[in-house]
Protein backbone atom coordinates (compact mmCIF):
# COMPACT_ATOMS: atom_id res chain seq x y z
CA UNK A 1 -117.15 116.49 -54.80
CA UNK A 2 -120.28 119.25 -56.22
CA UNK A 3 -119.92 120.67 -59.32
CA UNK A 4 -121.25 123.91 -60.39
CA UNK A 5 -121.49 125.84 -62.92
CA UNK A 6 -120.33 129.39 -62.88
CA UNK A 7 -122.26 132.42 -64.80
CA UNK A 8 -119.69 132.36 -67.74
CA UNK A 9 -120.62 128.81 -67.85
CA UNK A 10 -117.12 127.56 -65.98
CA UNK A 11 -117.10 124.56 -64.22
CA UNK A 12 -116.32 124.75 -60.86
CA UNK A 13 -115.72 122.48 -58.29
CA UNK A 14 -116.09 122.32 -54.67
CA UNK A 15 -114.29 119.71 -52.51
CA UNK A 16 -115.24 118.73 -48.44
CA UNK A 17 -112.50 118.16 -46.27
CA UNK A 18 -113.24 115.21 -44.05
CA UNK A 19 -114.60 115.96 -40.79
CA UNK A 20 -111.76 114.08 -39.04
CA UNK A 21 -108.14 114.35 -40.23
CA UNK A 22 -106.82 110.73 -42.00
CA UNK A 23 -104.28 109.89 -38.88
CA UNK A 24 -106.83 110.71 -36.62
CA UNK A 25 -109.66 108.36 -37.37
CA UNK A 26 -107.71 105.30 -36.40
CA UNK A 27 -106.55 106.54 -33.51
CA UNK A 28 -110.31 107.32 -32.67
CA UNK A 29 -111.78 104.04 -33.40
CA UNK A 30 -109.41 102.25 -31.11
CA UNK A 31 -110.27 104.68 -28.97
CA UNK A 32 -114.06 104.05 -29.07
CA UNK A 33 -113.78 99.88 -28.99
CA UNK A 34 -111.35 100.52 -26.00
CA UNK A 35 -114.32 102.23 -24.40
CA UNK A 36 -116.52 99.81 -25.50
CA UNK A 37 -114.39 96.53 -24.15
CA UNK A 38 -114.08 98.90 -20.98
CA UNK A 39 -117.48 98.66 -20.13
CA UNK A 40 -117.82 95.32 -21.43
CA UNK A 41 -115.69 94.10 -19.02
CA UNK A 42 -116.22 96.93 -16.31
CA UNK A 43 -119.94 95.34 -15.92
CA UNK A 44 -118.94 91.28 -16.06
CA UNK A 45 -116.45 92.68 -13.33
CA UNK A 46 -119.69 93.53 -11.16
CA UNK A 47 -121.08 90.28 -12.04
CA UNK A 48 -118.82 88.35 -10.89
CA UNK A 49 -118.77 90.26 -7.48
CA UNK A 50 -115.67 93.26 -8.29
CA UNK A 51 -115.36 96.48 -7.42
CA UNK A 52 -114.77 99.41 -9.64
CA UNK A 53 -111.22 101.16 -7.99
CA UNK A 54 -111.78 104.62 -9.30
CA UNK A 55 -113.46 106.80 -7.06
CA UNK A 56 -114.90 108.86 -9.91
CA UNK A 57 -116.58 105.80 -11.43
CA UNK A 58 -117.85 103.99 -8.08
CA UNK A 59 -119.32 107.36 -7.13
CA UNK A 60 -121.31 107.06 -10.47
CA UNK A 61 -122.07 103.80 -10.08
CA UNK A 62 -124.24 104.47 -6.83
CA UNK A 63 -126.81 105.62 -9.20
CA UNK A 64 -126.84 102.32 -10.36
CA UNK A 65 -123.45 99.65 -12.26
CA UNK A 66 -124.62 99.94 -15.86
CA UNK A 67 -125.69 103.58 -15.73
CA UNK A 68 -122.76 104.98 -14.23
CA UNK A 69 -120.32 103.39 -16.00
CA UNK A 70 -121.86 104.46 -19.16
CA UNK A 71 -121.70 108.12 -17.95
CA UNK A 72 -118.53 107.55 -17.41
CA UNK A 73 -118.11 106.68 -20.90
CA UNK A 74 -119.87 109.83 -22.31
CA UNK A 75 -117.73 111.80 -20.28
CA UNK A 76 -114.95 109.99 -21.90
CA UNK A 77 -115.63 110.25 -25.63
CA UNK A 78 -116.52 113.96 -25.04
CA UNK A 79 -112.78 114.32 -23.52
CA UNK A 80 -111.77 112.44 -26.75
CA UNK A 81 -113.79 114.91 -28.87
CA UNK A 82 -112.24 117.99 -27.23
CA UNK A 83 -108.71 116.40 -28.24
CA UNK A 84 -109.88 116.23 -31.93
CA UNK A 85 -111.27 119.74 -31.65
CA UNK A 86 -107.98 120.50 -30.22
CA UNK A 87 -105.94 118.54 -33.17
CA UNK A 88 -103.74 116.38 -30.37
CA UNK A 89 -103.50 113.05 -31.77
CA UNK A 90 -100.45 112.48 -29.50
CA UNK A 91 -102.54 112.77 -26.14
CA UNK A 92 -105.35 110.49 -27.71
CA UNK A 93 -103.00 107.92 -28.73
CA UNK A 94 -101.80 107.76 -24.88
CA UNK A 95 -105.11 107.62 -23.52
CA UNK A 96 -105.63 104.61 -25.90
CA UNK A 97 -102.44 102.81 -24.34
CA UNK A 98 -103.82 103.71 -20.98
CA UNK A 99 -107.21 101.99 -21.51
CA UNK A 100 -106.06 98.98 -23.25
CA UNK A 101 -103.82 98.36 -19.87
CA UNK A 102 -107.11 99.06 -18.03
CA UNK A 103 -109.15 96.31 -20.34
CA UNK A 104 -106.30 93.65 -19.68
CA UNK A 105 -106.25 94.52 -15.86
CA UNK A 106 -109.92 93.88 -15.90
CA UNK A 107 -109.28 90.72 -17.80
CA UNK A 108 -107.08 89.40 -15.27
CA UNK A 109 -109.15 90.44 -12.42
CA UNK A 110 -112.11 87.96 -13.62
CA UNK A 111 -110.03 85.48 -14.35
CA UNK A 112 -108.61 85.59 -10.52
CA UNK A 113 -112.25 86.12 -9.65
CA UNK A 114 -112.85 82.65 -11.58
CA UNK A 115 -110.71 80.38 -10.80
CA UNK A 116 -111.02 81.32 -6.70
CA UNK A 117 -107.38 83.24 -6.29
């Protein structure tokens, strides 16, 4: 909070609303370790001989694993920007559901890879 002092020697006060509204910057840090843990495990995936399945990613990936999946990445958090420009929590909040499905299929993939199933 600034204070200031008017010319009739008032106080005044200015206040700074937050850049991102309260309920929404939970729902954006999930967001962003979701991304994170996507990648994470998007790149062990490679390592341990996967492929990616979407055909937007592996297309980005030609230009080389690490690389394209973090463009993919940017692309995402931009969408997720766009949605808090936009004020819809609600369609963030899915997306988060959507990934953390995604992390725990990749999860499950490398352990199949692992253990030879």
């Amino acid at each position: 909070m600034e204070q200031r002092r008017a010319a009739d020697g008032e106080v005044m006060e200015r206040t700074f609303a937050p850049a991102i509204p309260a309920g929404m910057s939970s729902i954006l840090q999930v967001f962003l370790y979701l991304q994170l843990l996507d990648f994470l495990t998007t790149i062990l995936g490679f390592r341990l001989g996967l492929s990616e399945a979407s055909p937007f990613v592996r297309v980005l990936t030609q230009i080389g694993p690490a690389l394209g999946v973090a463009l993919s990445k940017l692309i995402a958090v931009t969408l997720a920007a766009a949605c808090l420009l936009l004020n819809r929590a609600r369609v963030l909040k899915w997306i988060n559901y959507w990934y953390a499905a995604l992390v725990l299929w990749n999860l499950s993939l490398m352990v199949l890879a692992v253990t030879g199933r």
